[in-house]
N, C-alpha and C. Protein backbone atom coordinates (compact mmCIF):
# COMPACT_ATOMS: atom_id res chain seq x y z
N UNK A 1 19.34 19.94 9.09
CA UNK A 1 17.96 20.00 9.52
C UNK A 1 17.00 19.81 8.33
N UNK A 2 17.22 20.51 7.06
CA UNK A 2 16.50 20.13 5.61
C UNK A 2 16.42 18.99 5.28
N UNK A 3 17.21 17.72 5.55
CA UNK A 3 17.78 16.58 5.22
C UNK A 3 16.78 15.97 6.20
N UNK A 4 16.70 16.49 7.60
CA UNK A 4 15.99 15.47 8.48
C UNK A 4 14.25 15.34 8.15
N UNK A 5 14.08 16.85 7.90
CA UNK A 5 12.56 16.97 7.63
C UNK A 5 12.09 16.43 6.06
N UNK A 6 13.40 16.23 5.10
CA UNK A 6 13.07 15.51 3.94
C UNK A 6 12.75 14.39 4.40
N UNK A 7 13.46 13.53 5.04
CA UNK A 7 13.82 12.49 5.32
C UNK A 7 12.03 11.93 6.08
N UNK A 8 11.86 12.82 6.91
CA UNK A 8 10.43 12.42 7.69
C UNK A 8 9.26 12.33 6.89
N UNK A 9 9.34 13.31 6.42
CA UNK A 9 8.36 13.50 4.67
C UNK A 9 8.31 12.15 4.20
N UNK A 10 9.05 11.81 3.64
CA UNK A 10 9.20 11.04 3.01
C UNK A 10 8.89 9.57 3.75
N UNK A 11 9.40 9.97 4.78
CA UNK A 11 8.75 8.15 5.41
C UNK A 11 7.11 8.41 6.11
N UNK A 12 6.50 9.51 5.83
CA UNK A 12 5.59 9.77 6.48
C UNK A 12 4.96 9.95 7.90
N UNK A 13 6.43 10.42 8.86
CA UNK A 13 6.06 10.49 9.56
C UNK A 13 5.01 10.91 10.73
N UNK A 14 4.53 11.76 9.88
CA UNK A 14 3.32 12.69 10.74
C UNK A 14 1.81 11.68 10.33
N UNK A 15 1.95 11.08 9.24
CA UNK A 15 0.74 10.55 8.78
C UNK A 15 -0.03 11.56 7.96
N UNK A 16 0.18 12.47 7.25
CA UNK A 16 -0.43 13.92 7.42
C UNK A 16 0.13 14.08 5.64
N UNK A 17 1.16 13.39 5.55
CA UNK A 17 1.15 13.37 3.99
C UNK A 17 0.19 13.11 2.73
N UNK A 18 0.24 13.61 1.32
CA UNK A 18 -0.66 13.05 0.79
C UNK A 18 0.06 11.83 0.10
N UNK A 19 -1.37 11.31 -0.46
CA UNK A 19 -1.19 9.67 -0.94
C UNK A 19 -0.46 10.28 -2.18
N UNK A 20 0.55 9.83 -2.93
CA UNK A 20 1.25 10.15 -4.56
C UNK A 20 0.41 9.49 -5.40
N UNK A 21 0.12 10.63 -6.57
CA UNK A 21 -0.92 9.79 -7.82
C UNK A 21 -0.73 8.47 -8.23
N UNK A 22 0.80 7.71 -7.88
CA UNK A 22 1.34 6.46 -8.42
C UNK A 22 0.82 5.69 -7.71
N UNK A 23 0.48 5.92 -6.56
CA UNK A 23 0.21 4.72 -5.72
C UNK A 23 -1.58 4.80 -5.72
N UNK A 24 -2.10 5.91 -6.23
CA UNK A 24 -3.60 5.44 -6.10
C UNK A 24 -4.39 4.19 -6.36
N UNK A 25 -4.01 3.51 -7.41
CA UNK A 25 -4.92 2.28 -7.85
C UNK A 25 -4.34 0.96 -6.74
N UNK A 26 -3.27 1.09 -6.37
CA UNK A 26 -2.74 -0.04 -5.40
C UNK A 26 -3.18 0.17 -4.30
N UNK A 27 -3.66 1.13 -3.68
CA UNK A 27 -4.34 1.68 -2.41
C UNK A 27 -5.66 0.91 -2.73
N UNK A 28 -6.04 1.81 -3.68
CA UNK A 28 -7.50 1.23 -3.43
C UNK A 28 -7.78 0.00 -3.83
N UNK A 29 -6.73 -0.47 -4.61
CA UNK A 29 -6.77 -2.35 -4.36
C UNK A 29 -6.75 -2.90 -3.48
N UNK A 30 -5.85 -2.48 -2.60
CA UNK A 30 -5.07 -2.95 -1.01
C UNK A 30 -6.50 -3.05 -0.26
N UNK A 31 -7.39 -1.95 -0.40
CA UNK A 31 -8.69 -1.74 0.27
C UNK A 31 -9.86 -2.56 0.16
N UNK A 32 -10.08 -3.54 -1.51
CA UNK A 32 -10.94 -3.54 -1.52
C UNK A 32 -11.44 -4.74 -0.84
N UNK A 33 -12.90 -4.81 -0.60
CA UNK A 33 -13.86 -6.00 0.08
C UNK A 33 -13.08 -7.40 -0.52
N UNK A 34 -12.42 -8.23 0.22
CA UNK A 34 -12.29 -9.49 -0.09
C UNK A 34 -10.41 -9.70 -0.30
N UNK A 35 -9.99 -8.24 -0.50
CA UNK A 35 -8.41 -8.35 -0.18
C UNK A 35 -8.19 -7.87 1.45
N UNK A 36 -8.54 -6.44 1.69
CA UNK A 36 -8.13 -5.95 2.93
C UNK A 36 -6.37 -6.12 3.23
N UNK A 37 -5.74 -5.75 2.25
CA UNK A 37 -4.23 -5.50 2.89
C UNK A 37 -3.69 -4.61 3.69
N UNK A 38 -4.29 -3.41 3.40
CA UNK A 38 -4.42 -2.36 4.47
C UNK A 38 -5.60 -1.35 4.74
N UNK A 39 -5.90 -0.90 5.83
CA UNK A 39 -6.92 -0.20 5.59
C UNK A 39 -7.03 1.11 6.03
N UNK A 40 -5.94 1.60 5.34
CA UNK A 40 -5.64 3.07 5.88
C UNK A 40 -4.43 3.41 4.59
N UNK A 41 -4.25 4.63 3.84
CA UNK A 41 -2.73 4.58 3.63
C UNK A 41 -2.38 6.09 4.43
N UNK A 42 -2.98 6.52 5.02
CA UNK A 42 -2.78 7.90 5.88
C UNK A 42 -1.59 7.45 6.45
N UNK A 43 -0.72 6.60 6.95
CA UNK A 43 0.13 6.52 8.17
C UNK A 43 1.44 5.42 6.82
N UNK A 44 1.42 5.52 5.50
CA UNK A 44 2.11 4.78 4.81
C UNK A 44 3.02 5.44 4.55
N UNK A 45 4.07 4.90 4.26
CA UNK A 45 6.04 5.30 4.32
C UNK A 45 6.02 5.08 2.48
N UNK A 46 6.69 5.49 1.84
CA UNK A 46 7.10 5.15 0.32
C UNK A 46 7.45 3.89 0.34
N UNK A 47 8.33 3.49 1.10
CA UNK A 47 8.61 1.99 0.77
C UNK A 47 7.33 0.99 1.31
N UNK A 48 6.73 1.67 2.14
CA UNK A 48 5.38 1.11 2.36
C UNK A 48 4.58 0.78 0.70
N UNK A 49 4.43 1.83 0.28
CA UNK A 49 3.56 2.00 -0.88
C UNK A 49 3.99 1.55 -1.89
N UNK A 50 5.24 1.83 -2.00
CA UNK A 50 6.22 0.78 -3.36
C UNK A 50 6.39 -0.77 -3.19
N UNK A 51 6.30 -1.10 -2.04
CA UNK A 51 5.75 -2.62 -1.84
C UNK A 51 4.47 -3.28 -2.00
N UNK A 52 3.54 -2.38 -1.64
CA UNK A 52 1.87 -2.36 -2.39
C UNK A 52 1.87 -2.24 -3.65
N UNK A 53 2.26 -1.20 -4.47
CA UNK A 53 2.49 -1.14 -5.68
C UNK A 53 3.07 -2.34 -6.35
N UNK A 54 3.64 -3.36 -5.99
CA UNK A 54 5.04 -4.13 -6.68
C UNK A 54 3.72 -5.72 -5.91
N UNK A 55 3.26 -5.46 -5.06
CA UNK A 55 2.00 -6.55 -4.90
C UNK A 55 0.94 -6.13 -6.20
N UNK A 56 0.66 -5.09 -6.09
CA UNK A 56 -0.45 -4.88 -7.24
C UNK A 56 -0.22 -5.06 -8.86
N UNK A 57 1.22 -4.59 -9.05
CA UNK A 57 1.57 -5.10 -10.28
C UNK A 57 1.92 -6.78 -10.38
N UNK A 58 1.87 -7.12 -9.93
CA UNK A 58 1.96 -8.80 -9.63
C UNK A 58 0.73 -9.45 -9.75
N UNK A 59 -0.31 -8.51 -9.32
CA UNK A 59 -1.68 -9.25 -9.05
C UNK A 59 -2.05 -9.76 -7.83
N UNK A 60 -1.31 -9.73 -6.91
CA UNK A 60 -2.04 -10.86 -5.69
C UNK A 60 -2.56 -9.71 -4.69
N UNK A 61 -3.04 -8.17 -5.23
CA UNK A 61 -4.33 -7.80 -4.77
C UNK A 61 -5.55 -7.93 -5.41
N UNK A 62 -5.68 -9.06 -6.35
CA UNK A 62 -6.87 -9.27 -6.89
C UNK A 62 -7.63 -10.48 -5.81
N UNK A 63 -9.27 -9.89 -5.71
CA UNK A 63 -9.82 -10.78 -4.92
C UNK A 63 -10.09 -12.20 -5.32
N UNK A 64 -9.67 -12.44 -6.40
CA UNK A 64 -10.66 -13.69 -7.38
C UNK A 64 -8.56 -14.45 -6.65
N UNK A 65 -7.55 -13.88 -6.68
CA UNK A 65 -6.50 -14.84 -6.92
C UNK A 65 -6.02 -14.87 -5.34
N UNK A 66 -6.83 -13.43 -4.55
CA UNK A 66 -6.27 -13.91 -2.86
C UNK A 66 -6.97 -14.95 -2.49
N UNK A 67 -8.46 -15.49 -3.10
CA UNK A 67 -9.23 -16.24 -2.55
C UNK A 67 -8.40 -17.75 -3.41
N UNK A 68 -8.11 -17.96 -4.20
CA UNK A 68 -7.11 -19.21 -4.41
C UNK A 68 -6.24 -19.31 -3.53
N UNK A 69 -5.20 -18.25 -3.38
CA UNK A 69 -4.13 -18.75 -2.97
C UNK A 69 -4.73 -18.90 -1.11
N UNK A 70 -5.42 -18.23 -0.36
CA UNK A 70 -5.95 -19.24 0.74
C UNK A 70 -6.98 -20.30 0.71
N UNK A 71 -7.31 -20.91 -0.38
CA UNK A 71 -7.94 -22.23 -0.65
C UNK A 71 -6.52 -23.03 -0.44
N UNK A 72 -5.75 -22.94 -1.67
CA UNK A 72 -4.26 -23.96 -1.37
C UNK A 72 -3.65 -23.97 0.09
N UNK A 73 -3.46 -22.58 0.90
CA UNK A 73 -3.43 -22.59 2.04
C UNK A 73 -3.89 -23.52 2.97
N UNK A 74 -5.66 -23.66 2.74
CA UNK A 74 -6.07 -24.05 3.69
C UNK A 74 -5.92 -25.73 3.77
């Protein structure tokens, strides 16, 4: 039963978790005017956030390089 409620924790199931200090700056990248990747992290799983994180260390939550890469897109 300890194992299951780790387990929910951790994927966030309730939504009710807090955001981890690691993931703050990728959140509010994810957020800002002109990226919009997500707009909530209340309802985010770790592997949710470690995939935001691993976008943000990459850069392609910057608004100046999402707006290139849908120019080439378009």
């Amino acid at each position: 039963e300890k194992r299951i409620i780790a387990l929910e924790k951790k994927l966030n199931m309730s939504g009710k978790e807090p955001l981890p200090k690691w993931a703050e700056p990728a959140v509010i990248a994810g957020k800002q005017e002109g990226v919009e990747a997500i707009a909530t992290s209340a309802d985010k799983s770790v592997p949710e956030l470690s995939a935001l994180q691993m976008m943000y260390n990459m850069g392609l939550l910057d608004p100046d390089i999402l707006a290139s890469i849908r120019k080439l897109k378009a």
